[in-house]
Protein backbone atom coordinates (compact mmCIF):
# COMPACT_ATOMS: atom_id res chain seq x y z
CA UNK A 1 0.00 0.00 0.00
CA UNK A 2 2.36 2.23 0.49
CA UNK A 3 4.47 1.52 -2.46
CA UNK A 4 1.21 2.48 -4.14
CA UNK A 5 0.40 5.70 -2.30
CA UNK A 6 4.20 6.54 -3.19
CA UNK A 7 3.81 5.85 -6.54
CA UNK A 8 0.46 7.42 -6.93
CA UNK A 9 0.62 10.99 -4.38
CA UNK A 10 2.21 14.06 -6.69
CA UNK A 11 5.39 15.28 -5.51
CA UNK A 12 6.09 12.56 -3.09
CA UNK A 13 8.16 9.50 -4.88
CA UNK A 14 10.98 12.76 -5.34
CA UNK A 15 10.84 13.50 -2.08
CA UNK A 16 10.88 9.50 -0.91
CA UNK A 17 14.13 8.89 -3.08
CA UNK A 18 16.20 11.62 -1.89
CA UNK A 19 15.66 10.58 1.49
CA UNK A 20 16.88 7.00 0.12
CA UNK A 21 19.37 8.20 -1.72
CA UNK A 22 20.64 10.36 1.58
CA UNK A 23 20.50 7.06 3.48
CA UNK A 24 22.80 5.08 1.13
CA UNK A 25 25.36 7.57 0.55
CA UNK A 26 26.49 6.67 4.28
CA UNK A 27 29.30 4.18 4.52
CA UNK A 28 27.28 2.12 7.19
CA UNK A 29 23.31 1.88 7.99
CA UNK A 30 22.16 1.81 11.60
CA UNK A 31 18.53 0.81 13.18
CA UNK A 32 18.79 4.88 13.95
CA UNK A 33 19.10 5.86 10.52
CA UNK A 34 16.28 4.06 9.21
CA UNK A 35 14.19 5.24 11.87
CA UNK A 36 15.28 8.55 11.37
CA UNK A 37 14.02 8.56 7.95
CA UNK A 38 11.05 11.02 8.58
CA UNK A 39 9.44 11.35 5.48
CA UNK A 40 9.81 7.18 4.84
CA UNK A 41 8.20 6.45 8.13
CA UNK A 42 5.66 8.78 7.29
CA UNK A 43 4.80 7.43 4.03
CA UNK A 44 4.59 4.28 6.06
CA UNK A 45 2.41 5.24 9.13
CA UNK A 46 0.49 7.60 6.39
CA UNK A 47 -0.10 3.69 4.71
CA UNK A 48 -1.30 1.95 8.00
CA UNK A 49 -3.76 4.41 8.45
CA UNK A 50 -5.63 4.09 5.13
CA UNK A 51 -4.81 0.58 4.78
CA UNK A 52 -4.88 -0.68 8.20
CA UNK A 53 -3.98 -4.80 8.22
CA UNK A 54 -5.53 -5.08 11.77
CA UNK A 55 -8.87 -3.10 12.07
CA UNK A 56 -9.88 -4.32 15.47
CA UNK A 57 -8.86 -5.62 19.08
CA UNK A 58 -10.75 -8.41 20.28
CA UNK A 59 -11.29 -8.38 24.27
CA UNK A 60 -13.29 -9.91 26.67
CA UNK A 61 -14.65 -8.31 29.68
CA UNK A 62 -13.89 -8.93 33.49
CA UNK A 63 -16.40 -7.10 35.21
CA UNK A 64 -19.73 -5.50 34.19
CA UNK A 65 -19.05 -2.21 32.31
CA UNK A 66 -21.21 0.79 31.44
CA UNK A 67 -20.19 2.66 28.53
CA UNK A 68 -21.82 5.06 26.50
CA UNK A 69 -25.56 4.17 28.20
CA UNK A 70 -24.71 0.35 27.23
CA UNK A 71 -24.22 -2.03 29.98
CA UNK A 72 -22.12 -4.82 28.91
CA UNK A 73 -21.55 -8.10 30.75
CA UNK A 74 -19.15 -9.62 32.43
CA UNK A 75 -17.13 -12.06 30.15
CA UNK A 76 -18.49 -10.60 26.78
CA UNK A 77 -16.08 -10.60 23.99
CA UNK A 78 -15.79 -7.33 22.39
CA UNK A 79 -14.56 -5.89 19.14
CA UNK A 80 -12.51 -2.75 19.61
CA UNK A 81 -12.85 -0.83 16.08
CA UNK A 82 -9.19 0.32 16.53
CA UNK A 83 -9.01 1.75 12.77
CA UNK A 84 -12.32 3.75 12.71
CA UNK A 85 -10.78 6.92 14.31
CA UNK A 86 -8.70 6.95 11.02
CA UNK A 87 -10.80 7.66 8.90
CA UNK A 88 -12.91 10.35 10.75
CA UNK A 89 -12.31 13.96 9.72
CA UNK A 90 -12.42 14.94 13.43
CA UNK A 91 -9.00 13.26 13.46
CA UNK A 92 -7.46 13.32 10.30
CA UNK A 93 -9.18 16.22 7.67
CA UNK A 94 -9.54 14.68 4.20
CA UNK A 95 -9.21 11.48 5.93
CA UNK A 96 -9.12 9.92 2.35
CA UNK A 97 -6.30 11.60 1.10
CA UNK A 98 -2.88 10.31 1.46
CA UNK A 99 -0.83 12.60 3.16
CA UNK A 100 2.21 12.20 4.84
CA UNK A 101 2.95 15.54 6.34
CA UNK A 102 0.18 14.73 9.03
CA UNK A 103 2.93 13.44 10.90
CA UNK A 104 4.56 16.74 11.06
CA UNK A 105 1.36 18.13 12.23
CA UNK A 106 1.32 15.08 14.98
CA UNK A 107 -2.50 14.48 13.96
CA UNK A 108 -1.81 10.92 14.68
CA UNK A 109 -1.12 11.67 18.26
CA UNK A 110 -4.63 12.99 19.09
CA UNK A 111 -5.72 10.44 22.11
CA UNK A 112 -7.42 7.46 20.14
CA UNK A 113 -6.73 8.49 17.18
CA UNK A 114 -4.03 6.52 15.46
CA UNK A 115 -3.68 2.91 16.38
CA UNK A 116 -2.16 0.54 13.25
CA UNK A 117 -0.59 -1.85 16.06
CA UNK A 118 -3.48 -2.21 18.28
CA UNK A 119 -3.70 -0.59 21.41
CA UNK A 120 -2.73 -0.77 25.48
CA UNK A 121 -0.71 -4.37 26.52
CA UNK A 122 -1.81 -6.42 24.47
CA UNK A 123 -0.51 -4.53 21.15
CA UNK A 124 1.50 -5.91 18.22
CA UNK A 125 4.95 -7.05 19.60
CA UNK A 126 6.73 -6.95 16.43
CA UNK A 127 5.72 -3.05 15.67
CA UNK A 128 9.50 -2.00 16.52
CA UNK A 129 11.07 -4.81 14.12
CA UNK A 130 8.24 -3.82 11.85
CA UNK A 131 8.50 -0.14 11.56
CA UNK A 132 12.44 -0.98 10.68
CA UNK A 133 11.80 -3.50 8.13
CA UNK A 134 9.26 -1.45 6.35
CA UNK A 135 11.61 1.54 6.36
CA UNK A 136 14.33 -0.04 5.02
CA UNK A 137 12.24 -1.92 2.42
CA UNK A 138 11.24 0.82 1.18
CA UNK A 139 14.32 3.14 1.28
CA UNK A 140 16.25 0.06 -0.23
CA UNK A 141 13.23 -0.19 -3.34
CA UNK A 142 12.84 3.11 -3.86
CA UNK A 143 16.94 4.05 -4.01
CA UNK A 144 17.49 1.15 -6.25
CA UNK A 145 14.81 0.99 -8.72
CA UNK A 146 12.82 3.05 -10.95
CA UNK A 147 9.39 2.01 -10.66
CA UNK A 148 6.37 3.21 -11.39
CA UNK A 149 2.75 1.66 -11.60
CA UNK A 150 1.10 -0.28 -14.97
CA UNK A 151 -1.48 3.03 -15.51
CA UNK A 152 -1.22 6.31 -13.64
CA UNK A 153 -4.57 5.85 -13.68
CA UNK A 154 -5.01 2.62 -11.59
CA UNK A 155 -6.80 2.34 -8.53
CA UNK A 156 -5.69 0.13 -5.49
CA UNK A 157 -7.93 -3.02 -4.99
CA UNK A 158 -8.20 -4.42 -1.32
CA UNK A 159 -8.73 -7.56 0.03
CA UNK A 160 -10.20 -8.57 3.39
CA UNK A 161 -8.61 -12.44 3.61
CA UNK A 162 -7.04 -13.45 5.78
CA UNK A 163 -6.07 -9.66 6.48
CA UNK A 164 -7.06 -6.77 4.88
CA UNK A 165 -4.66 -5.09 2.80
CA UNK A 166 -3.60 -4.73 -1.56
CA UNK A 167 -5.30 -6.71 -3.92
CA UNK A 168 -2.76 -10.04 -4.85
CA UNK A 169 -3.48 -8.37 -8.32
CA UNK A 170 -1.37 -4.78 -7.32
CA UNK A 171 1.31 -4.55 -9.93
CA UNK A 172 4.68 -2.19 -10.59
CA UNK A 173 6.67 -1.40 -13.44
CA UNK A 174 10.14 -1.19 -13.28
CA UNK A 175 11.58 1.11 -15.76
CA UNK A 176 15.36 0.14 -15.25
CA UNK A 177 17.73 0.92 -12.18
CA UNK A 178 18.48 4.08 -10.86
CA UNK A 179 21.49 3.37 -8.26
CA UNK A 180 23.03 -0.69 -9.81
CA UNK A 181 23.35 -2.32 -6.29
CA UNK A 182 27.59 -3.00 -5.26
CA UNK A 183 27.84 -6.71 -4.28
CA UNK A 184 25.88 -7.55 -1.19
CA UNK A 185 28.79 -8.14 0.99
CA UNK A 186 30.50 -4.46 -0.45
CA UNK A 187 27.39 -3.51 0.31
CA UNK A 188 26.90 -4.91 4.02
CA UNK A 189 30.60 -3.94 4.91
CA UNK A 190 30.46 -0.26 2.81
CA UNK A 191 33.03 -1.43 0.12
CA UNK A 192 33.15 -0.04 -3.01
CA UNK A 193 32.25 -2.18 -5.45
């Protein structure tokens, strides 16, 4: 998805590869640098919002609760709608436009707002190995290659199983190479090739 929303948003693939770019010009490449790739993790969190994989927490009660005028029971499951906040204007304005630069504005840290990982203990355990491997997934694509997608007309298709997310059908172009990788070990040990 967010390959997509890259490829798709005006003005930001440019600004995506020269934060790549910026990235691979160091000799070595640290968890803190790809974290510190704002505008990637952006793009990325920007992603999770619109196309959230989980959309709900599943919990079960321990006492009777009263919420909202509702009394629910004791050992009831409920479904947390974790991703609704992000799509409500109150939250995010043009909730359906992708738009990284929300992050600068820290609209995702309105309480209850943002929550791609779930929510409270019992969120996602891998979100810090995943917020890495995204980042430099994407920094690695979009320094290497120059893609672009089949029409710049196309429209993302979703699926809902087993997890929501792109269509198996989502296709790139690649138009050629824009930085030909050194050998992976030059590469790993910042060699020249």
């Amino acid at each position: 998805a967010a390959t997509y929303a890259i490829l798709k948003t005006p003005g930001v693939l440019e600004k995506v590869q020269a934060e790549a770019d910026a990235l691979y010009a160091k000799d070595t490449v640290t968890e803190a640098d790809i974290r510190g790739l704002d505008y990637i993790q952006a793009c990325l969190k920007e992603a999770m919002r619109l196309w959230p994989i989980a959309v709900a927490q599943m919990r079960t009660t321990t006492q009777e609760i009263e919420f909202e005028g509702y009394t629910i029971p004791a050992n009831e499951l409920v479904y947390i709608g974790t991703s609704v906040p992000h799509f409500m204007e109150e939250f995010f304005p043009e909730p359906q436009k992708f738009d990284p630069d929300r992050y600068d504005r820290r609209e995702h840290l309105q309480p209850g707002a943002y929550a791609p990982f779930g929510r409270g203990t019992h969120s996602c355990l891998g979100q810090s190995l995943a917020e890495v491997l995204m980042g430099i997934c994407i920094a690695r694509l979009f320094h290497r290659m120059n893609i672009g997608l089949e029409s710049p007309d196309y429209v993302l298709k979703t699926k809902t199983a087993p997890t929501p997310g792109p269509a198996m059908s989502f296709k790139i172009k690649i138009n050629g190479e824009r930085n030909p990788a050194k050998s992976l070990k030059a590469e790993i040990l910042g060699e020249a090739a």
